[in-house]
Protein backbone atom coordinates (compact mmCIF):
# COMPACT_ATOMS: atom_id res chain seq x y z
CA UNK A 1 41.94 6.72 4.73
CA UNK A 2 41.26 3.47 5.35
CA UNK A 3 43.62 0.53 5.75
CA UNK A 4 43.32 -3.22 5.60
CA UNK A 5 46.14 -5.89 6.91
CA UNK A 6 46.89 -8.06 3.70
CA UNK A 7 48.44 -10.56 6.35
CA UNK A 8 45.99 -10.80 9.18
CA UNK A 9 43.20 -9.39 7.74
CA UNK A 10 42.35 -6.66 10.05
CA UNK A 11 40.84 -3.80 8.82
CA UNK A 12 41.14 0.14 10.19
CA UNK A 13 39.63 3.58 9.74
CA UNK A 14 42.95 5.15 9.65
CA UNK A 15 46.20 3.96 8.13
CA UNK A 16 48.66 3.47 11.67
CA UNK A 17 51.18 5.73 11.96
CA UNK A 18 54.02 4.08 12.48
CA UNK A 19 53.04 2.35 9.10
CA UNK A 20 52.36 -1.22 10.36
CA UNK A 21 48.94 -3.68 11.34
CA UNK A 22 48.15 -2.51 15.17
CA UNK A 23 46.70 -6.57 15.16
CA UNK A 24 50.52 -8.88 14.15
CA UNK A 25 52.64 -5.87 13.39
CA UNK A 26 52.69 -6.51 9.50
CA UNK A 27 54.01 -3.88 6.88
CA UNK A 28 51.77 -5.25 4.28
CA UNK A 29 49.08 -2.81 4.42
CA UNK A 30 46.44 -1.27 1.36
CA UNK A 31 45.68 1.62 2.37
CA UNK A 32 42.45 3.60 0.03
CA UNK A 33 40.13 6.48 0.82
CA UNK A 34 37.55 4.08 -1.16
CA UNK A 35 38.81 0.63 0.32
CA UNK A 36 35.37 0.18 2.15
CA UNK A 37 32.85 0.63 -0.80
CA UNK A 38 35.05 -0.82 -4.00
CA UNK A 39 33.69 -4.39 -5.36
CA UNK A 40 34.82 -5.61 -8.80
CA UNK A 41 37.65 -7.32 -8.82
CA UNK A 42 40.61 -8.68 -10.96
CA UNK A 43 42.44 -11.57 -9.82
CA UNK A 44 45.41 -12.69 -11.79
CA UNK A 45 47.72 -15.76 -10.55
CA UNK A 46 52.45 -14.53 -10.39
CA UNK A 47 53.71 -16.27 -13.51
CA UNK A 48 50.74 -18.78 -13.02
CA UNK A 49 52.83 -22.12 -14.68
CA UNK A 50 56.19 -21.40 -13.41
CA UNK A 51 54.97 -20.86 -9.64
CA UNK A 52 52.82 -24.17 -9.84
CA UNK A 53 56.56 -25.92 -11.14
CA UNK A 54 58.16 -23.94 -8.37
CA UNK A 55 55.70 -25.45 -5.93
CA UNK A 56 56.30 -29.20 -7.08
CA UNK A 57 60.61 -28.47 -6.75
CA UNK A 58 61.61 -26.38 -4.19
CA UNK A 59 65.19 -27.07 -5.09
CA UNK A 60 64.00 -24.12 -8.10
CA UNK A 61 63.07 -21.57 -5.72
CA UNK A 62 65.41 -19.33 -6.33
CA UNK A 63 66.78 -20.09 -9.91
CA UNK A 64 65.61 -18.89 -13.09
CA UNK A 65 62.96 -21.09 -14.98
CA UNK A 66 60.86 -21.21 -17.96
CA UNK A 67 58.30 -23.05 -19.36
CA UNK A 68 58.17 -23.82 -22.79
CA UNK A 69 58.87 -26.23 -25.11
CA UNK A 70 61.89 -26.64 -27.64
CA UNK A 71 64.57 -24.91 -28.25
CA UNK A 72 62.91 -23.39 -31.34
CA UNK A 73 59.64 -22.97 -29.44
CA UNK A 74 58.51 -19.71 -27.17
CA UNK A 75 58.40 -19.22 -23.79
CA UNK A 76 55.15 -19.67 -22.52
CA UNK A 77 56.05 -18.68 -18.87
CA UNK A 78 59.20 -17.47 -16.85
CA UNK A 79 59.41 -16.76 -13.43
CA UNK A 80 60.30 -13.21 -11.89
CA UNK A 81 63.82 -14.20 -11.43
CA UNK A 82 64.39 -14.82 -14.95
CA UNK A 83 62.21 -11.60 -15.73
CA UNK A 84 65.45 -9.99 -13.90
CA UNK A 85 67.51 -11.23 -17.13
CA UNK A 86 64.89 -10.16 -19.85
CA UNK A 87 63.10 -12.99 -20.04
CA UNK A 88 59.26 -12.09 -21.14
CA UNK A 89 56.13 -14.70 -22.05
CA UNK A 90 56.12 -15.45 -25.91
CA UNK A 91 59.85 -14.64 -26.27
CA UNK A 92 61.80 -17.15 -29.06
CA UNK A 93 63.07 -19.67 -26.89
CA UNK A 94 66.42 -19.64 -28.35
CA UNK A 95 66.43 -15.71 -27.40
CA UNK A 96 65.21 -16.70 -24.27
CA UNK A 97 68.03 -19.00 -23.73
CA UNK A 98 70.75 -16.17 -24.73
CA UNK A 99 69.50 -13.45 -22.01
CA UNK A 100 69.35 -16.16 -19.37
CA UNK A 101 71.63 -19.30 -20.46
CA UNK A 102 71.64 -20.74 -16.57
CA UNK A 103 67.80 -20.72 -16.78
CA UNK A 104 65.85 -24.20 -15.90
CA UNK A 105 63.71 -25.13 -18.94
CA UNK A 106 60.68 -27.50 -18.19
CA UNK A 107 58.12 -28.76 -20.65
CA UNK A 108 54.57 -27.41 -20.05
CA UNK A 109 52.42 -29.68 -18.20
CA UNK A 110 49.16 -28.14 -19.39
CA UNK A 111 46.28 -31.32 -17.47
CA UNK A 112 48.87 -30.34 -13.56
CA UNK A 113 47.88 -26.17 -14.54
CA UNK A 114 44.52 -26.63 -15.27
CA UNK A 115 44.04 -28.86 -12.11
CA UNK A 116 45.72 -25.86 -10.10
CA UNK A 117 43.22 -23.54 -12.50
CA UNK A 118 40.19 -24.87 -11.59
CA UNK A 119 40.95 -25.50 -7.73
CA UNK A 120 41.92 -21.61 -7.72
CA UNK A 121 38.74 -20.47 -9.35
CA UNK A 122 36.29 -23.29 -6.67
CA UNK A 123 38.25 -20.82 -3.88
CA UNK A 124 37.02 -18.05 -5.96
CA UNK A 125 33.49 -19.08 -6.39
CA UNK A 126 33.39 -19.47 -2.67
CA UNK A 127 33.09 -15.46 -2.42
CA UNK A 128 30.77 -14.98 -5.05
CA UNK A 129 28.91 -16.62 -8.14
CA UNK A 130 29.94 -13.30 -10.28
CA UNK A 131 32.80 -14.95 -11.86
CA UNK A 132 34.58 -14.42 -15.06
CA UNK A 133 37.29 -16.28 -15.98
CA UNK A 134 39.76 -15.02 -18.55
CA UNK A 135 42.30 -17.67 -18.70
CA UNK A 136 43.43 -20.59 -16.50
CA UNK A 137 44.97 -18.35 -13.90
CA UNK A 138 43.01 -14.98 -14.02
CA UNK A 139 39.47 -13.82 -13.34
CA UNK A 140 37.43 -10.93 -12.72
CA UNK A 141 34.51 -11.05 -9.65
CA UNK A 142 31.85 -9.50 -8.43
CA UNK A 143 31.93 -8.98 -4.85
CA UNK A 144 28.75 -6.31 -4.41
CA UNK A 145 26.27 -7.45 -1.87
CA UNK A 146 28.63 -10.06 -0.72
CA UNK A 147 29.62 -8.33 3.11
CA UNK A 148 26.50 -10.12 5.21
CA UNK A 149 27.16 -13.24 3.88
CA UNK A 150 30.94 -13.22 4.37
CA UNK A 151 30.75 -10.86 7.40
CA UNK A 152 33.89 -9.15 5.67
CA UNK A 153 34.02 -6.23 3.29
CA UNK A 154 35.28 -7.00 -0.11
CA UNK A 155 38.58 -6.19 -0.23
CA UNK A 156 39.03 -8.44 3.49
CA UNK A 157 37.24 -10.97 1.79
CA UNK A 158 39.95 -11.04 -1.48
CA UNK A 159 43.14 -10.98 1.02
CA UNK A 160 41.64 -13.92 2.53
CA UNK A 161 40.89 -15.66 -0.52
CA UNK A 162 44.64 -14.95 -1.83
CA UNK A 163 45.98 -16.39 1.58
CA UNK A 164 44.39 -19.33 1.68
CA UNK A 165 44.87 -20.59 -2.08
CA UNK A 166 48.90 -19.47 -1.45
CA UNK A 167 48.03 -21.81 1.80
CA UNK A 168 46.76 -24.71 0.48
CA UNK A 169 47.66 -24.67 -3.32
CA UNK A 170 50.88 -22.94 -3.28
CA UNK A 171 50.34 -19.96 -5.53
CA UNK A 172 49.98 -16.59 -4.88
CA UNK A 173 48.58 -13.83 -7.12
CA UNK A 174 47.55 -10.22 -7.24
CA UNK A 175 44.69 -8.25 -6.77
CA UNK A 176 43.32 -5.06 -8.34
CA UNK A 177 40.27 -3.49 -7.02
CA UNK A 178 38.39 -0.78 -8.72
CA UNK A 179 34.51 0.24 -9.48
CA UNK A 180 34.62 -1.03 -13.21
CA UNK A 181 36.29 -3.64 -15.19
CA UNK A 182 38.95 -1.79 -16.58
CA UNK A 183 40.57 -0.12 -13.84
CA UNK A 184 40.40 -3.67 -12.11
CA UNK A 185 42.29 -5.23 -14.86
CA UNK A 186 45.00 -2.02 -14.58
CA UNK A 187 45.45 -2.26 -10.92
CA UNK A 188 46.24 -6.23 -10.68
CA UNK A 189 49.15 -5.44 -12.08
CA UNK A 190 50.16 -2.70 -10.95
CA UNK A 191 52.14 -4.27 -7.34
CA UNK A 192 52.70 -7.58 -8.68
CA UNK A 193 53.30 -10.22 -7.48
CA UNK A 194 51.83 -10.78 -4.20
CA UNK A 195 50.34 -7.06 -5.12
CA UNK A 196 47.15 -5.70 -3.99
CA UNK A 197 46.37 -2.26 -5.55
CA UNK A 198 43.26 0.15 -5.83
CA UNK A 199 41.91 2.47 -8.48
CA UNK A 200 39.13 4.68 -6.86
CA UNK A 201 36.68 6.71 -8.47
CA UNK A 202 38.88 9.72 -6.77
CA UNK A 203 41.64 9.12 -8.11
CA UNK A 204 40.93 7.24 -11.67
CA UNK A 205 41.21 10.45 -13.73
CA UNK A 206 44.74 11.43 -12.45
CA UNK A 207 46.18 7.89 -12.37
CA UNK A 208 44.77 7.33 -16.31
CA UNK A 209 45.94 10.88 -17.26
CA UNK A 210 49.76 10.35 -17.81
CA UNK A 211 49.27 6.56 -18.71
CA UNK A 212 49.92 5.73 -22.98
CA UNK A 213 47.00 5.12 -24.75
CA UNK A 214 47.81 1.58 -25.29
CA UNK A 215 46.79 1.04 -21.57
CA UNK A 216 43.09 1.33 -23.07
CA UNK A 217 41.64 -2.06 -23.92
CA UNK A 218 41.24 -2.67 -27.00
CA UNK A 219 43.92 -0.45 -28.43
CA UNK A 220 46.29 -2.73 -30.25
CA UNK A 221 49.72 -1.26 -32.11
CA UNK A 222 47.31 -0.07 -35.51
CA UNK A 223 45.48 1.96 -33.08
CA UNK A 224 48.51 3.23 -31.28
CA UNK A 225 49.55 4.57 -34.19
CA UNK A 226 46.86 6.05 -35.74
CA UNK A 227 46.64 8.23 -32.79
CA UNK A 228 50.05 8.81 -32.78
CA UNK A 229 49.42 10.31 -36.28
CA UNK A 230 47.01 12.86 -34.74
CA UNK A 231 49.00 14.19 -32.01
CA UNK A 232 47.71 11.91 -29.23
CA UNK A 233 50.39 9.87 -27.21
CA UNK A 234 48.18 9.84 -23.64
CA UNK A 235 45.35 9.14 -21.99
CA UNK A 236 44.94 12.48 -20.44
CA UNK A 237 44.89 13.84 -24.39
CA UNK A 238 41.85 12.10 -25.53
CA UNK A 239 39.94 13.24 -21.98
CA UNK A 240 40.92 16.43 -22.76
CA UNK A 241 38.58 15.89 -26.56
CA UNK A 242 34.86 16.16 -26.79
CA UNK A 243 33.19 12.87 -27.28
CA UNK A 244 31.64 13.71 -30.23
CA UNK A 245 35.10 14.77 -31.99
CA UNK A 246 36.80 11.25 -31.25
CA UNK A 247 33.54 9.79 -32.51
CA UNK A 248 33.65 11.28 -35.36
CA UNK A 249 37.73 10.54 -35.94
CA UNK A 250 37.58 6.89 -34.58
CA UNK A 251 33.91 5.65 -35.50
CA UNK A 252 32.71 2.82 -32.85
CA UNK A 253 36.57 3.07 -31.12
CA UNK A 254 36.29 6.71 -30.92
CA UNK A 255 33.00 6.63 -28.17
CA UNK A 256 34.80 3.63 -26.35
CA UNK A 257 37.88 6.01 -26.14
CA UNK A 258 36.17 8.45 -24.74
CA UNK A 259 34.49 6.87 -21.79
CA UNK A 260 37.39 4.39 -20.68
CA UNK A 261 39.75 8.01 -20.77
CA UNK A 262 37.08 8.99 -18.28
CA UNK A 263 37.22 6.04 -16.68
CA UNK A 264 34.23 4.51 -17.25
CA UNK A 265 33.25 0.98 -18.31
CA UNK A 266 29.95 -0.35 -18.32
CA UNK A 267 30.72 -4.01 -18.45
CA UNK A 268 29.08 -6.39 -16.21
CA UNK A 269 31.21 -9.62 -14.86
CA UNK A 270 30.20 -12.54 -16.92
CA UNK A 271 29.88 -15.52 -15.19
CA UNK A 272 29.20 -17.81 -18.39
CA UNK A 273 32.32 -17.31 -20.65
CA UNK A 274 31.48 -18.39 -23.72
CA UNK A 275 34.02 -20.08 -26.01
CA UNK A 276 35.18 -17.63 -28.80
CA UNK A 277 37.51 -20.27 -30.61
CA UNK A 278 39.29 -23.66 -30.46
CA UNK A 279 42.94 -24.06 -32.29
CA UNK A 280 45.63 -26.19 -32.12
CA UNK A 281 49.17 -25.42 -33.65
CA UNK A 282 52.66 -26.97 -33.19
CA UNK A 283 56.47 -25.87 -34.08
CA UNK A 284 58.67 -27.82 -36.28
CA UNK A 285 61.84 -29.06 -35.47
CA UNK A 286 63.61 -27.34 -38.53
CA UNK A 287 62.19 -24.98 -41.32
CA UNK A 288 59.69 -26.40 -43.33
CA UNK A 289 58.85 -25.61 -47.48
CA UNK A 290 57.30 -28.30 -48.51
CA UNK A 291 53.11 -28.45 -49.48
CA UNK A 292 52.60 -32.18 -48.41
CA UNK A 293 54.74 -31.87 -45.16
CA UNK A 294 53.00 -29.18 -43.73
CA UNK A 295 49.93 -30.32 -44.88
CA UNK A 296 50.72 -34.06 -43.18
CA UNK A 297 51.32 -31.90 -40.07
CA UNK A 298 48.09 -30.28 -40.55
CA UNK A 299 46.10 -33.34 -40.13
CA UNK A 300 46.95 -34.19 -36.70
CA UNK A 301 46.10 -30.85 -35.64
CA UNK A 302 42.39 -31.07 -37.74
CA UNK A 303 41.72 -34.09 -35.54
CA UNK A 304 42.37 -32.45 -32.48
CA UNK A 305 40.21 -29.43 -32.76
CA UNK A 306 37.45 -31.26 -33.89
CA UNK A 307 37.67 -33.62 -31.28
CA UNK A 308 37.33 -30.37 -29.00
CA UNK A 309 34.76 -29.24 -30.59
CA UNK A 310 32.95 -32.28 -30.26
CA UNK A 311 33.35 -32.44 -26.55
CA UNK A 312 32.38 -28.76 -25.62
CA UNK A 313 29.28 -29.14 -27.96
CA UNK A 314 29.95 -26.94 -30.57
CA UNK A 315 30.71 -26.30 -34.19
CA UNK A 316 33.09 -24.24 -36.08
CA UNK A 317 31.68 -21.73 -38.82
CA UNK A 318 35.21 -20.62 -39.92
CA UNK A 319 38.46 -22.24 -40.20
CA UNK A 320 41.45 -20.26 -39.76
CA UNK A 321 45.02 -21.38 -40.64
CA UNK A 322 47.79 -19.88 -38.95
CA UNK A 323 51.27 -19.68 -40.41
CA UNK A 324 54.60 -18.25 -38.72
CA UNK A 325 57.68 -18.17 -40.99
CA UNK A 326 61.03 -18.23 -40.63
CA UNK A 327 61.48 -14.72 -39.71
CA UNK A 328 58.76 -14.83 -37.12
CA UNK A 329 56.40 -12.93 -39.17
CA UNK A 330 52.64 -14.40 -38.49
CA UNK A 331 50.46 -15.04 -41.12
CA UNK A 332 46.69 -16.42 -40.69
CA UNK A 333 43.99 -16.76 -43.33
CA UNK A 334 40.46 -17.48 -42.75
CA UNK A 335 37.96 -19.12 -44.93
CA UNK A 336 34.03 -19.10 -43.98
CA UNK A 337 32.36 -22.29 -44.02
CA UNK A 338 29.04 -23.21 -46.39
CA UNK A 339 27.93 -24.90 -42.88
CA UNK A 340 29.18 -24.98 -39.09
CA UNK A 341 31.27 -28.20 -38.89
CA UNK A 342 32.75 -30.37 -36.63
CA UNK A 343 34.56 -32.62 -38.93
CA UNK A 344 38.26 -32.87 -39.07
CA UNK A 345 38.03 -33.55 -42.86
CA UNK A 346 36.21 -30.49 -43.13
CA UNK A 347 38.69 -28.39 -41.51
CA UNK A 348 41.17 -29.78 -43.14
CA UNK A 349 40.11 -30.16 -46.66
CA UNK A 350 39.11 -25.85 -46.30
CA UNK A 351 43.00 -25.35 -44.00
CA UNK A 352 44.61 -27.36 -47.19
CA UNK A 353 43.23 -24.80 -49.95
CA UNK A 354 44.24 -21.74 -48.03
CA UNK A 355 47.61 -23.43 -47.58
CA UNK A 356 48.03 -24.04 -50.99
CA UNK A 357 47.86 -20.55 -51.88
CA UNK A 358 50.74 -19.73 -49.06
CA UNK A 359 53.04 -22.95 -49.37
CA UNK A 360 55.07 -21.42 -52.71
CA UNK A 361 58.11 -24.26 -52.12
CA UNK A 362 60.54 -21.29 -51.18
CA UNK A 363 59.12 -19.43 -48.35
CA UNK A 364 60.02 -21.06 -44.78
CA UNK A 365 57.26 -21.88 -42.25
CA UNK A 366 58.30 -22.60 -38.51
CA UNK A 367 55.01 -23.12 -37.20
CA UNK A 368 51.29 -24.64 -38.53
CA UNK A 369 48.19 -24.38 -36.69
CA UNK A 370 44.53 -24.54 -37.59
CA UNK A 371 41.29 -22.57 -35.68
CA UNK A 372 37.65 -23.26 -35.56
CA UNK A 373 36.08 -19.92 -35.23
CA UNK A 374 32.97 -18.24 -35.45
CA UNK A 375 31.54 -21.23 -33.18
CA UNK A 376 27.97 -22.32 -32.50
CA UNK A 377 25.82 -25.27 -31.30
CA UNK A 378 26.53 -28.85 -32.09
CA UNK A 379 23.10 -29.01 -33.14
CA UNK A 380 23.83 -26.84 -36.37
CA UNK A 381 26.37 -28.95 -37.69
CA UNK A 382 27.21 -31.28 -40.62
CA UNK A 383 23.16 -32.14 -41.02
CA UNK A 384 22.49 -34.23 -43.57
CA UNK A 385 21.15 -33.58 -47.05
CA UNK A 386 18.68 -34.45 -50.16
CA UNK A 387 22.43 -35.89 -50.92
CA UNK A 388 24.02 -37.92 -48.55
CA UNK A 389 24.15 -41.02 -49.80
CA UNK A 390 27.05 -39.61 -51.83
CA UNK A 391 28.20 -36.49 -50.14
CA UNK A 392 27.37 -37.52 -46.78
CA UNK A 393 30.33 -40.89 -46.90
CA UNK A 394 32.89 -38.24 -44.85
CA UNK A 395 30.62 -37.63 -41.92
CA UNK A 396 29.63 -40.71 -41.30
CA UNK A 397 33.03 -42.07 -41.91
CA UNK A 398 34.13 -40.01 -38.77
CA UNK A 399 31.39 -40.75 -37.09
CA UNK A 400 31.74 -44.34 -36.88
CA UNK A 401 35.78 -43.61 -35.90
CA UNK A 402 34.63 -41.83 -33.17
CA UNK A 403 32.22 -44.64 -31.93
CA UNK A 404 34.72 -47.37 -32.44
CA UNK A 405 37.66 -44.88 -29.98
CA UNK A 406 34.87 -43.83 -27.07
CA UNK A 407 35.00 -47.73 -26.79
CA UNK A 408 38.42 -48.60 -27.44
CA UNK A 409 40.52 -45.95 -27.05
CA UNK A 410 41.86 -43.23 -29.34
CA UNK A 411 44.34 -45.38 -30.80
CA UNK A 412 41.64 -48.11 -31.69
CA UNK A 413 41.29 -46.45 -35.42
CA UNK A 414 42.78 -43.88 -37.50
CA UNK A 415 43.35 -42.74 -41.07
CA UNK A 416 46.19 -43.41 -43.40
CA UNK A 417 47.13 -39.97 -43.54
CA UNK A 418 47.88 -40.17 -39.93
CA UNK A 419 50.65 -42.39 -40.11
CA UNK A 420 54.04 -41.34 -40.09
């Protein structure tokens, strides 16, 4: 079995007896009859925001924090100490607050994480172009064919990478190492943080075979317990099921099921992520009933989506409105498009219909947010028509805004509606 130093990098044939790096004497060893010939990687950052605020105020180091925003917000990160106390990512912030009431609260600074984001996944790009980001802090890679190159084998070449952005950027994060995708994703957290585990071809069916089904991607809470239903709680159940019975229970899901409980996945690492959708949403202060208010709160949010859909280069074919109410219960209703758009109007005129069917003047709404979906190319949108001396007034409208703030400034121009 081999054995590689997380510390000092050396790597053995044989795991040392007494348990520690023959090289500095570290404990920190991975030890994996596969360790050697494994290449697809998951990389995923230790409670990515709070560790970058930990970084900037030592004096935090070893208190409780959490990011988020208002006391009626959601915790958008905590760190492991306040983890200890219950504290979990998307928790109510005023539950939050009564598992951990000592806990430092800081307000999200989204541009300082993405900074830290992107200078993470430049050290990742240094191992290989086979990149596929997932989020601001997490990634898989492809690391096959890299060893001549790097003169290291892939899994020396991801404890180096680790090192050196805890080194220079102050974060550390966990690795999983597998032969697919999946297992990849499953192993980073398995040892977090700081973790470094392995899922081997030699070992995949036992590890999966106890594990609930919801550990299979894609299998949300519906699908949970539709299995349920049929007797199936485990992985190890639905290996133990010819393919072409799941198929015929589950459909499309029922083949997937069948080769991820094997352990397979076919997926390639993507290096070009494409954009699935852009949204913007925010929380009110207090409970709101009202038609116009909400929809005066919509507006804002119109004008930022579009404005990010303007500067990716793309166009929404679908707006989505999300709703939360009172009772934390999450509507969202979706309305197709007669063309792709990148027009705040647009989006807001289509949000504003589906929130008049919602907004009944008794039922309490905590949160408003509107989605472009179902994106394509720039090129597609808003063209004109046989019409547009009369139709057309609204595009060109906002396109004339926009020239006058890419000179002046965003504050340069806006509409009525827009002011308080």
């Amino acid at each position: 079995m081999s054995a590689l130093c997380r510390d000092c990098g050396r790597f053995a044939a044989a795991v040392p007896a007494d348990g520690r790096c023959g090289e500095c004497g570290s404990p920190r060893l991975v030890a994996h009859a596969e360790l050697a010939s494994l290449a697809i990687a998951h990389i995923d950052c230790d409670a990515f925001y709070a560790t970058v605020e930990k970084r900037d105020r030592p004096d935090l180091a070893d208190l409780p924090v959490i990011v988020g925003g208002r006391e009626r917000g959601v915790v958008l990160a905590c760190c492991y100490v306040a983890r200890l106390y219950g504290v979990r990512s998307a928790m109510p912030m005023f539950k939050a607050l009564a598992a951990c009431p000592h806990a430092v609260v800081i307000r999200p600074d989204m541009a300082k994480y993405r900074e830290v984001g992107r200078a993470v996944r430049a050290e990742m790009r240094r191992l290989t172009p086979l990149v596929e980001p997932l989020s601001i802090d997490e990634a898989f890679l492809d690391l096959s064919g890299t060893e001549p190159a790097s003169g290291m084998n892939p899994a020396q070449a991801l404890a180096a990478l680790v090192r050196r952005v805890e080194a220079t950027l102050g974060v550390t994060a966990s690795i999983g190492l597998s032969y697919n995708k999946f297992l990849a994703k499953i192993a980073s957290d398995l040892d977090k943080p700081r973790g470094f585990a392995v899922i081997g071809r030699g070992d995949a069916a036992a590890f999966l075979a106890d594990k609930p089904v919801g550990l299979l991607w894609g299998v949300g809470a519906a699908m949970q317990r539709r299995l349920a239903a049929d007797g199936i709680a485990v992985i190890g159940q639905l290996r133990a099921l010819d393919e072409r019975e799941l198929a015929r229970r589950y459909g499309k899901m029922g083949l997937r099921l069948a080769h991820l409980a094997r352990g397979d996945d076919a997926r390639r690492v993507e290096p070009v992520s494409h954009t699935k959708s852009i949204s913007a949403e925010t929380t009110f202060a207090r409970d709101e009933t009202d038609a116009q208010s909400l929809a005066r709160t919509l507006w804002p949010l119109c004008e930022e989506v579009a404005a990010r859909l303007k500067a990716a280069g793309l166009a929404a074919g679908t707006a989505t409105l999300k709703l939360k109410t009172a009772d934390f219960r999450i509507r969202t209703r979706s309305r197709k498009l007669a063309d792709p758009t990148q027009l705040a109007q647009t989006l807001f005129q289509t949000a504003r219909r589906l929130l008049a069917a919602e907004a009944d003047g008794a039922t309490r709404f905590r949160l408003i947010g509107i989605g472009a979906d179902a994106l394509v190319g720039a090129e597609t949108a808003d063209l004109p028509t046989l019409f547009d001396r009369q139709d057309g007034r609204p595009r060109r409208l906002e396109q004339a805004m926009d020239d006058i703030k890419a000179r002046h400034g965003d504050a340069a121009v806006r509409l009525g509606r827009s002011v308080p």
